[in-house]
N, C-alpha and C. Protein backbone atom coordinates (compact mmCIF):
# COMPACT_ATOMS: atom_id res chain seq x y z
N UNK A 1 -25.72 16.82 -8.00
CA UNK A 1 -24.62 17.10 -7.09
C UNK A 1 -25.06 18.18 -6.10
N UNK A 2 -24.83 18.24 -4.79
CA UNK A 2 -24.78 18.99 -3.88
C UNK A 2 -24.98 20.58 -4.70
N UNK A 3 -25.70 21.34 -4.38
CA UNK A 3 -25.31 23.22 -4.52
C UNK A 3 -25.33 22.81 -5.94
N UNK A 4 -25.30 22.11 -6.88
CA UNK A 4 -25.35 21.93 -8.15
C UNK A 4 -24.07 21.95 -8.79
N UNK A 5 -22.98 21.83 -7.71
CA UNK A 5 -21.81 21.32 -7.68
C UNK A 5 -21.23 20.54 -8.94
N UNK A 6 -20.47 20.74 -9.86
CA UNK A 6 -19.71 19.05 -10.51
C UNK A 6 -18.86 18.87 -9.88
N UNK A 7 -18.70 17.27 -10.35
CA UNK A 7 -17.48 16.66 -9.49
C UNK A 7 -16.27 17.20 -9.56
N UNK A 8 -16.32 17.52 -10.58
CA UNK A 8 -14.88 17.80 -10.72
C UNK A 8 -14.59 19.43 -10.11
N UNK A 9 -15.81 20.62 -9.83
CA UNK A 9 -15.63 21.56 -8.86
C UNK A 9 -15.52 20.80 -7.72
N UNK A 10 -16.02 19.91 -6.66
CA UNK A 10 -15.90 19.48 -5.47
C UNK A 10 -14.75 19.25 -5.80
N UNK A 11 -14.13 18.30 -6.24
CA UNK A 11 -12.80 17.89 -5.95
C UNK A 11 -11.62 18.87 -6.00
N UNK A 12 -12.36 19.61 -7.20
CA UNK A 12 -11.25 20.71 -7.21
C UNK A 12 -10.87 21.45 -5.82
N UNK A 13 -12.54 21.71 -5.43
CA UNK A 13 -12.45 22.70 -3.83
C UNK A 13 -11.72 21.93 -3.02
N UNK A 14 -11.74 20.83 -2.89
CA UNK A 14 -11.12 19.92 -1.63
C UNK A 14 -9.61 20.25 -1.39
N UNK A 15 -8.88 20.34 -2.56
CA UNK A 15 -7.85 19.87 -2.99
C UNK A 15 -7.48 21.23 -2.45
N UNK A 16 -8.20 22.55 -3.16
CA UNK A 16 -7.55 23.20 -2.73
C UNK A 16 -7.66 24.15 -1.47
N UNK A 17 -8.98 23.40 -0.64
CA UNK A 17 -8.84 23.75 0.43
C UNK A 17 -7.96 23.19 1.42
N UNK A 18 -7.21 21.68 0.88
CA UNK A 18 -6.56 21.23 2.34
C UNK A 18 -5.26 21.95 1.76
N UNK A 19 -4.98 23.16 1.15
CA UNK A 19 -3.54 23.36 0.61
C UNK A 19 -2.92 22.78 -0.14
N UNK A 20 -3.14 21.94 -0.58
CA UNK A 20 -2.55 21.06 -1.88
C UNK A 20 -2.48 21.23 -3.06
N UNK A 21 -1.67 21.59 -4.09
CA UNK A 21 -1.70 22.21 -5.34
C UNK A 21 -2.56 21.17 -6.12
N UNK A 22 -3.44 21.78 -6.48
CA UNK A 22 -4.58 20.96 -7.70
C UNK A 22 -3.43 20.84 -8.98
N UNK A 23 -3.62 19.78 -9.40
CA UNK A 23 -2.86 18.96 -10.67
C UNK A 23 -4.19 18.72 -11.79
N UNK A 24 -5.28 18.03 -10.86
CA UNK A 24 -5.86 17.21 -11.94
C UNK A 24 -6.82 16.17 -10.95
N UNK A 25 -8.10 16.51 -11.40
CA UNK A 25 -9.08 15.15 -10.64
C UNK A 25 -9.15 13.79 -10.61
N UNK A 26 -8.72 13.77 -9.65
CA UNK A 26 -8.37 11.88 -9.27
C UNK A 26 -9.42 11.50 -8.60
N UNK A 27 -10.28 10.65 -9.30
CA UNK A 27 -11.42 9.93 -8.35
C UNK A 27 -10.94 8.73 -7.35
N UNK A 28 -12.56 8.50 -6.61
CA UNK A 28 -11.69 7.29 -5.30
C UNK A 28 -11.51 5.97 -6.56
N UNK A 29 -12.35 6.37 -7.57
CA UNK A 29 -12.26 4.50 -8.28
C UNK A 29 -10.40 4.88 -9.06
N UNK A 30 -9.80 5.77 -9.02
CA UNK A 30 -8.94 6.17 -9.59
C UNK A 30 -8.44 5.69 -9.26
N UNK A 31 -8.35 6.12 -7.64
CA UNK A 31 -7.32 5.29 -6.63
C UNK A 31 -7.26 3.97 -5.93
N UNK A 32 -8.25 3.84 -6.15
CA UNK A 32 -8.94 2.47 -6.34
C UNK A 32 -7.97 1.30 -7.21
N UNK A 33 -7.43 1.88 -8.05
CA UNK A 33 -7.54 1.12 -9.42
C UNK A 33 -5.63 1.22 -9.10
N UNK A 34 -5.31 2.57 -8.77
CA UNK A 34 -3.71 2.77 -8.43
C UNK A 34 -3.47 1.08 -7.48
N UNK A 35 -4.17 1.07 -6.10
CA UNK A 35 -3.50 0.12 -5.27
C UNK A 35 -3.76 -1.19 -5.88
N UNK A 36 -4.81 -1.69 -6.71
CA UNK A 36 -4.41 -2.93 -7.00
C UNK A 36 -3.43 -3.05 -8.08
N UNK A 37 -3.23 -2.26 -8.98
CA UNK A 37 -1.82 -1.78 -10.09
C UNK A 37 -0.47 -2.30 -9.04
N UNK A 38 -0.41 -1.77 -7.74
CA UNK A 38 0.69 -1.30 -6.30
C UNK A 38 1.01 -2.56 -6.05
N UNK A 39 0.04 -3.07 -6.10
CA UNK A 39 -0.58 -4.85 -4.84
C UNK A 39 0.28 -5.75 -6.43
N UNK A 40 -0.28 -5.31 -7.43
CA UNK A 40 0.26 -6.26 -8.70
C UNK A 40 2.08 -6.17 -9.18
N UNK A 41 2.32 -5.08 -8.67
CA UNK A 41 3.58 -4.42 -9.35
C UNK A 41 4.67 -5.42 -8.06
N UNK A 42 3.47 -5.07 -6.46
CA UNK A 42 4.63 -6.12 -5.59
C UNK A 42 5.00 -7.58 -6.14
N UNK A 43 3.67 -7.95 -6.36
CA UNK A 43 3.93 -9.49 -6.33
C UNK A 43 4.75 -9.51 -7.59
N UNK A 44 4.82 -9.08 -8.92
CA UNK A 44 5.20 -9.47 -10.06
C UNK A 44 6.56 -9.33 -9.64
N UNK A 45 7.27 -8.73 -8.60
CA UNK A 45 8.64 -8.42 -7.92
C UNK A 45 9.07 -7.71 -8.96
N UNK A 46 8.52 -6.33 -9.22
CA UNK A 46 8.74 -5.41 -10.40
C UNK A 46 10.08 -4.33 -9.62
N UNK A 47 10.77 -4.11 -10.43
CA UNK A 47 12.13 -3.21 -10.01
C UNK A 47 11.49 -2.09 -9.33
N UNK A 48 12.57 -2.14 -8.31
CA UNK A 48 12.23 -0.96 -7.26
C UNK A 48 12.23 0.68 -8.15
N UNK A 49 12.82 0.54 -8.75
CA UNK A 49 11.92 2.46 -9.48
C UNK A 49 10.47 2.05 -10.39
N UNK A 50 10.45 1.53 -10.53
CA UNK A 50 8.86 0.93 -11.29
C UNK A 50 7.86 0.99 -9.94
N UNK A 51 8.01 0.33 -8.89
CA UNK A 51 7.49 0.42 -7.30
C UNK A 51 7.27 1.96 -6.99
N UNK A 52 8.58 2.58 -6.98
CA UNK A 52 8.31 3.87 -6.47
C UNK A 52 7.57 5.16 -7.12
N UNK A 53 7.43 4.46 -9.00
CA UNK A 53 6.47 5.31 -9.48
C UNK A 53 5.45 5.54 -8.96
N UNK A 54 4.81 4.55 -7.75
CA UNK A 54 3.32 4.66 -7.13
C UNK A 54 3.13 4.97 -6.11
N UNK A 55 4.47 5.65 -5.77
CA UNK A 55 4.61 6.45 -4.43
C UNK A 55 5.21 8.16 -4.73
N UNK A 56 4.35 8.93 -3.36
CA UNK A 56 4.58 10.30 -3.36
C UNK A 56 6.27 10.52 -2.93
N UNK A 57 6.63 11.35 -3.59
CA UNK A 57 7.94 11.99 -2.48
C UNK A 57 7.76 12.01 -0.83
N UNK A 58 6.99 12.29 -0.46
CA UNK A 58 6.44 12.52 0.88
C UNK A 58 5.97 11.13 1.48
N UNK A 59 6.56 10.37 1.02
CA UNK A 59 5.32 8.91 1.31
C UNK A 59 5.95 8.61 2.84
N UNK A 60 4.96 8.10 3.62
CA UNK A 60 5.08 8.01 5.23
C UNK A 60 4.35 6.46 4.96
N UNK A 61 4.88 5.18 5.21
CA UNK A 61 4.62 4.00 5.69
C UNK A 61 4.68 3.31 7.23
N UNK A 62 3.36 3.24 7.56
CA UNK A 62 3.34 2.46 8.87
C UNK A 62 2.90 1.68 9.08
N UNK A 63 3.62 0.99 9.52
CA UNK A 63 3.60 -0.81 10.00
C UNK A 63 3.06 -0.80 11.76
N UNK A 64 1.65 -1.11 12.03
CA UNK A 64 1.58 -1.04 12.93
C UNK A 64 2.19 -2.92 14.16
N UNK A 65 2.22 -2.94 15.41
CA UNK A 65 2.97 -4.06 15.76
C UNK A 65 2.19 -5.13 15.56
N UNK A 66 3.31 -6.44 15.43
CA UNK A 66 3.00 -7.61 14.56
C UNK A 66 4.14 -8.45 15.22
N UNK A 67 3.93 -9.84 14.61
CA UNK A 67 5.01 -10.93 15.03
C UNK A 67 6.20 -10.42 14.12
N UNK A 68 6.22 -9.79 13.21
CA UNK A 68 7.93 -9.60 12.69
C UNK A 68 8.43 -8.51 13.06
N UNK A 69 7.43 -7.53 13.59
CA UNK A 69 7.36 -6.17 14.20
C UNK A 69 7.19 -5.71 15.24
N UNK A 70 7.51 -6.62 16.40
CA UNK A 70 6.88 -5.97 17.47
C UNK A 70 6.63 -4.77 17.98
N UNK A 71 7.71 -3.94 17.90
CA UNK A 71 7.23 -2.50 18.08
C UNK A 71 6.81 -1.69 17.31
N UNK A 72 6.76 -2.40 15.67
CA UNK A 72 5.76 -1.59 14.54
C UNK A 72 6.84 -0.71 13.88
N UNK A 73 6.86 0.09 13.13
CA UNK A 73 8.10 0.45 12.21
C UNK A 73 6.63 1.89 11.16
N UNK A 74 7.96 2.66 11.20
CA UNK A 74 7.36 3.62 10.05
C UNK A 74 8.33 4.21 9.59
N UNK A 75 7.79 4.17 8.02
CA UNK A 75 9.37 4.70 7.07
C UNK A 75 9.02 5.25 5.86
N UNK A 76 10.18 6.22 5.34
CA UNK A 76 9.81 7.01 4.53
C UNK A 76 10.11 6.36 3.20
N UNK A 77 10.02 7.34 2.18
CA UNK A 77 10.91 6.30 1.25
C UNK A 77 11.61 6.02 0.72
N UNK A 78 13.19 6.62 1.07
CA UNK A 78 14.08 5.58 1.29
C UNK A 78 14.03 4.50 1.71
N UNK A 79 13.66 4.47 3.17
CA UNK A 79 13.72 3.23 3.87
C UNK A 79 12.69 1.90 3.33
N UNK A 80 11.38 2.42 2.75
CA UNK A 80 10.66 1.60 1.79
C UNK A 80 11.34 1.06 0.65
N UNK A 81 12.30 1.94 -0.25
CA UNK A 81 13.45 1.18 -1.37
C UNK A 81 14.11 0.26 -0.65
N UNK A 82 14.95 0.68 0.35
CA UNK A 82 15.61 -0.39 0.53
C UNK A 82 14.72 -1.92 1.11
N UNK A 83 14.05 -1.69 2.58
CA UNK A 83 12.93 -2.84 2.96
C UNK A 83 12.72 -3.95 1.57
N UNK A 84 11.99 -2.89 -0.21
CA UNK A 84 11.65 -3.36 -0.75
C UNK A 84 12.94 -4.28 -1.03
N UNK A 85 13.91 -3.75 -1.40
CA UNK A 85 15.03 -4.63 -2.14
C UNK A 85 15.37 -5.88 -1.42
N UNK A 86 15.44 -5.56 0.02
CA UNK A 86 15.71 -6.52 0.91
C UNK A 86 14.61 -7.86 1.08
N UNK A 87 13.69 -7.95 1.12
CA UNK A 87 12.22 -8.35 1.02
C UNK A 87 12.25 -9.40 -0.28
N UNK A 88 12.92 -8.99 -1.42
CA UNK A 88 12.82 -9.52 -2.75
C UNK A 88 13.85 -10.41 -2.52
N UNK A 89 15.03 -10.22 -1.34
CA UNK A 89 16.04 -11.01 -1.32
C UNK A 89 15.18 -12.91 -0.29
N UNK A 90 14.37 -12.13 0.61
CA UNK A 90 13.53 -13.26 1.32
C UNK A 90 12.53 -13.87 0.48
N UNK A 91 11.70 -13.18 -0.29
CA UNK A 91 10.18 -13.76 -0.44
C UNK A 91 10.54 -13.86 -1.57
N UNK A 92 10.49 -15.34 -2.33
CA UNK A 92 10.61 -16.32 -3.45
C UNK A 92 9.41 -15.59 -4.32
N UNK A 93 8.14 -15.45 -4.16
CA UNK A 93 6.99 -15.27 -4.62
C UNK A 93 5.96 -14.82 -3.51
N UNK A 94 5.13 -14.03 -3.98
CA UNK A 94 3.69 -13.50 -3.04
C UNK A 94 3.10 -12.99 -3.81
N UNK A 95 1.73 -13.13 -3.35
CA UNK A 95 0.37 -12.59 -3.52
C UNK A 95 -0.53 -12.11 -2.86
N UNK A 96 -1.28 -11.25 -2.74
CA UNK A 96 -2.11 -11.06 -2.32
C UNK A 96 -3.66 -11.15 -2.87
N UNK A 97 -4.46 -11.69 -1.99
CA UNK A 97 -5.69 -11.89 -2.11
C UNK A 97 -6.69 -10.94 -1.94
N UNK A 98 -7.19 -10.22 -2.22
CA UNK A 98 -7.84 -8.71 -1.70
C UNK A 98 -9.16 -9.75 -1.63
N UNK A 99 -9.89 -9.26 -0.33
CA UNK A 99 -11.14 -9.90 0.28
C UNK A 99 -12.03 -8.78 0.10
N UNK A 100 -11.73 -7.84 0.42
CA UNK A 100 -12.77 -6.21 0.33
C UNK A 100 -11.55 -5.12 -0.42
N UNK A 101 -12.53 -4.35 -0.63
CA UNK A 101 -12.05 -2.74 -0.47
C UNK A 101 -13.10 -1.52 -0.71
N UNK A 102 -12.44 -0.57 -0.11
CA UNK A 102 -13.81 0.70 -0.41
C UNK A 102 -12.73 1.53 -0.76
N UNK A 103 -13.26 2.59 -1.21
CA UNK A 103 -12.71 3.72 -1.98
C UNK A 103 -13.60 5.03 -1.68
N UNK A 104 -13.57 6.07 -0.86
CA UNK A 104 -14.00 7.31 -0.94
C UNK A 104 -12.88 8.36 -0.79
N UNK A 105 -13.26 9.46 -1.60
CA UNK A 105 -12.27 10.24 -1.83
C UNK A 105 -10.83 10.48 -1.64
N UNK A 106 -9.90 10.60 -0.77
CA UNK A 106 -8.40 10.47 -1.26
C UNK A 106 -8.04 9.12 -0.43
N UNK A 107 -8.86 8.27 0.25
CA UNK A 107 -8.64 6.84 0.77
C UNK A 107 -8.77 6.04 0.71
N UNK A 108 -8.26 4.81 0.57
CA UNK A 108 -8.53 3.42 -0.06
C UNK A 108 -8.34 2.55 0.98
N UNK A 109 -9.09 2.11 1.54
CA UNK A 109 -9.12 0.79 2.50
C UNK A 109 -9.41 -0.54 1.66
N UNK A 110 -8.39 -1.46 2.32
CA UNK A 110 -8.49 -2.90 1.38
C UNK A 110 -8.30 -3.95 2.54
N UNK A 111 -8.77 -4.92 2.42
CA UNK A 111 -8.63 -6.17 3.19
C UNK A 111 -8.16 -7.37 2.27
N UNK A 112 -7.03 -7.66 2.83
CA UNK A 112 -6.27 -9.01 1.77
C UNK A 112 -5.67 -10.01 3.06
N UNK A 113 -5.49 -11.39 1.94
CA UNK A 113 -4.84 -12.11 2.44
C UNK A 113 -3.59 -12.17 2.03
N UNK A 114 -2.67 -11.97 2.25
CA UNK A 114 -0.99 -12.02 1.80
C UNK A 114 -0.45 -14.10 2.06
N UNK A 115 -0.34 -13.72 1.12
CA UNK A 115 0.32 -15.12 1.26
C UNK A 115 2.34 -14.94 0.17
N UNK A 116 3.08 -15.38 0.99
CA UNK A 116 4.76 -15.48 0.84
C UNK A 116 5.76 -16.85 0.63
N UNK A 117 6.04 -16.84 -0.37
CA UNK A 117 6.91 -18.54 -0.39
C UNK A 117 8.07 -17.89 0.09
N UNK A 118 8.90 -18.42 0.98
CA UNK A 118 10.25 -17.65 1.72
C UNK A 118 11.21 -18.47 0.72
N UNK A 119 12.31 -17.52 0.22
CA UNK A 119 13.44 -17.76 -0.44
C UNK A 119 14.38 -18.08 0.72
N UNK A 120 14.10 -17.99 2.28
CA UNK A 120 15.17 -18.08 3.21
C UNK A 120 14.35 -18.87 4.09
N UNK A 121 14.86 -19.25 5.46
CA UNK A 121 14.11 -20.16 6.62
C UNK A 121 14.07 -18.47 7.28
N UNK A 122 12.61 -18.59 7.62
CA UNK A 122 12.51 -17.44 9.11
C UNK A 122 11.80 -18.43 10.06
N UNK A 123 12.00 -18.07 11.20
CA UNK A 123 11.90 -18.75 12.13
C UNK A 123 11.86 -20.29 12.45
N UNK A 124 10.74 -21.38 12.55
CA UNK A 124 10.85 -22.38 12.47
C UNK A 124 10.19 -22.99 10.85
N UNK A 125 10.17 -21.84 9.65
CA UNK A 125 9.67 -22.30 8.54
C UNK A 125 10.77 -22.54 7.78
N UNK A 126 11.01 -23.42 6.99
CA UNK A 126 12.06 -23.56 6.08
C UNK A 126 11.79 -22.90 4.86
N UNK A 127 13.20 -22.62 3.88
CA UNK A 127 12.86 -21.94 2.76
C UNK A 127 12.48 -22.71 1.41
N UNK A 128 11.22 -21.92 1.10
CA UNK A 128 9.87 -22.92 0.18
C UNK A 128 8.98 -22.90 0.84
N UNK A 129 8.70 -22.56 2.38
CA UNK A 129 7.40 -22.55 3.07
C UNK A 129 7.09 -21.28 3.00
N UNK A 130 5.35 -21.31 2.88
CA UNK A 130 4.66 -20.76 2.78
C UNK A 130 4.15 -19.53 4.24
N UNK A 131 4.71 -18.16 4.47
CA UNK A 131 3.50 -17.59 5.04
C UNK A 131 2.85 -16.81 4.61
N UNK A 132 1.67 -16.69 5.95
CA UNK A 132 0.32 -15.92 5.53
C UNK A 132 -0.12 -15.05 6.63
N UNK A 133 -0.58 -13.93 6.15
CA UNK A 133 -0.85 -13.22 7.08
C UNK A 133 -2.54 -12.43 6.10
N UNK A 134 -3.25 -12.19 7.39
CA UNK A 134 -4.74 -11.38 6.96
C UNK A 134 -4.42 -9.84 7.45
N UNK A 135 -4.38 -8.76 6.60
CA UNK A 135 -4.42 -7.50 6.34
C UNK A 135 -5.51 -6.45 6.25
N UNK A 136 -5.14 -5.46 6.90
CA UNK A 136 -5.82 -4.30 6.79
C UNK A 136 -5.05 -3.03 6.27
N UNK A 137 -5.14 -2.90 5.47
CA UNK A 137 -4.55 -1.84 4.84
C UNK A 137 -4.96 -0.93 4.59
N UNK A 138 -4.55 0.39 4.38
CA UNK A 138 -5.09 2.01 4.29
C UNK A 138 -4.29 2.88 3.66
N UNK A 139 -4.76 3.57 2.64
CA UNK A 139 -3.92 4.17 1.37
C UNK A 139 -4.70 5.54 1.68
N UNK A 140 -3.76 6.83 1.60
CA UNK A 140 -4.30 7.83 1.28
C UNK A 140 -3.34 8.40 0.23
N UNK A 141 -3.86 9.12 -0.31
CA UNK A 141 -3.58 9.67 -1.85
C UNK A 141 -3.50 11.21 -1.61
N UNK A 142 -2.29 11.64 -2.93
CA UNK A 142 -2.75 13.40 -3.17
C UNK A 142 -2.23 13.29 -4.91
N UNK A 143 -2.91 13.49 -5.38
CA UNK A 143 -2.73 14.00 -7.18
C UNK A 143 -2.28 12.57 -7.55
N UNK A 144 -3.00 11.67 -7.37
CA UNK A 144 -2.93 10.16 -7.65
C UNK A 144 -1.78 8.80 -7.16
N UNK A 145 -0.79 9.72 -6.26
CA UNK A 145 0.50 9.15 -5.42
C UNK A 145 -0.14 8.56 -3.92
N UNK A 146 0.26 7.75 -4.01
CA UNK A 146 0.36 7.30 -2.24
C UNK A 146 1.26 7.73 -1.64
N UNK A 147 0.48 8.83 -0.55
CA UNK A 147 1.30 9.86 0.53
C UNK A 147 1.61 9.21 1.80
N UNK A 148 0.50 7.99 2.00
CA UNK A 148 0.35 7.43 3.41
C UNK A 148 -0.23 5.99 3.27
N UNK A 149 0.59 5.02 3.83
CA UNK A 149 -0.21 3.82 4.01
C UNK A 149 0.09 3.32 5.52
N UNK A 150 -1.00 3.01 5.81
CA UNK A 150 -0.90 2.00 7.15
C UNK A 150 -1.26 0.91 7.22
N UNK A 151 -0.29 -0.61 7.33
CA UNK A 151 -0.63 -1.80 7.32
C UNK A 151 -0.89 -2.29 9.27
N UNK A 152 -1.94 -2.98 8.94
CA UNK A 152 -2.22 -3.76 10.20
C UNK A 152 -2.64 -5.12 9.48
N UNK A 153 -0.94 -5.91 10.13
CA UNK A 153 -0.68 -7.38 10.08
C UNK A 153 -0.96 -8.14 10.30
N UNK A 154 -1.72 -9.15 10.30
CA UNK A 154 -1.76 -10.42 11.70
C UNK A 154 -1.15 -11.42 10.39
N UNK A 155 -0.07 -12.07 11.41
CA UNK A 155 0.29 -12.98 10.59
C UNK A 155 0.22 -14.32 11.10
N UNK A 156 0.01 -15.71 10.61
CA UNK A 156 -0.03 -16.78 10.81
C UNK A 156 1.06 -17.55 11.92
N UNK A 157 0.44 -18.09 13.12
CA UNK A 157 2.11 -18.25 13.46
C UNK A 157 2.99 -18.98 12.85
N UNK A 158 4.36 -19.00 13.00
CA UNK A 158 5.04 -19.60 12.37
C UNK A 158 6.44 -19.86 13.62
């Protein structure tokens, strides 16, 4: 290790140099391991306080613009409980396909394919049809919570 550093001093220093109260060393495979738990807990359409166990108090979600979004949306989490509840009322079933991901220290970048059976008709799809959209997603972490995610959408037209 660096200066003869352990990991668990680096991480410690990090933590508590960006001001953040040290809890406990969370590696990137840690967090790593949190978002596909996140990605599994959506699709299984697991109750919204089970969901929010994997989110910070502080959690900031942004949706950058998209065909359901045009001007893009960012919300805290409240507004993520409810979205979620509402969301479970549209999408019959989903999955996601994770194509990549990397993991270095409190950030997790993932690339998936989302795929959605609609419980409702949106636009010209009827309900039972299938959409899909290819994702870029971005997780940052503090003491093993997701503080910040940013999705960039492209979704299939429909």
């Amino acid at each position: 290790m660096p200066g003869g550093k352990s990991a668990a001093k680096i991480a410690a220093d990090h933590h508590l140099s960006s001001g953040a109260p040290y809890n406990r060393v969370v590696s990137a495979i840690d967090n790593l391991a949190v978002v596909y738990e996140y990605l599994q807990a959506i699709s299984s359409n697991v109750p919204v306080e089970e969901l929010l166990g994997f989110l910070a108090p502080e959690i900031v979600q942004e949706e950058m613009p998209n065909m359901l979004k045009p001007q893009g949306d960012s919300r805290g989490r409240a507004e993520l409980q409810r979205d979620y509840e509402r969301g479970r009322q549209m999408i019959a079933s989903q999955r996601y396909d994770i194509q990549s991901s990397i993991a270095m220290g409190d950030t997790v970048s993932i690339e998936v394919i989302w795929t959605g059976r609609l419980a409702v008709a949106v636009g010209d799809l009827p309900q039972g049809a299938e959409m899909r959209a290819r994702c870029a997603i971005f997780f940052e972490f503090q003491d093993g919570k997701i503080v910040r995610q940013r999705n960039y959408d492209c979704f299939e037209t429909f």
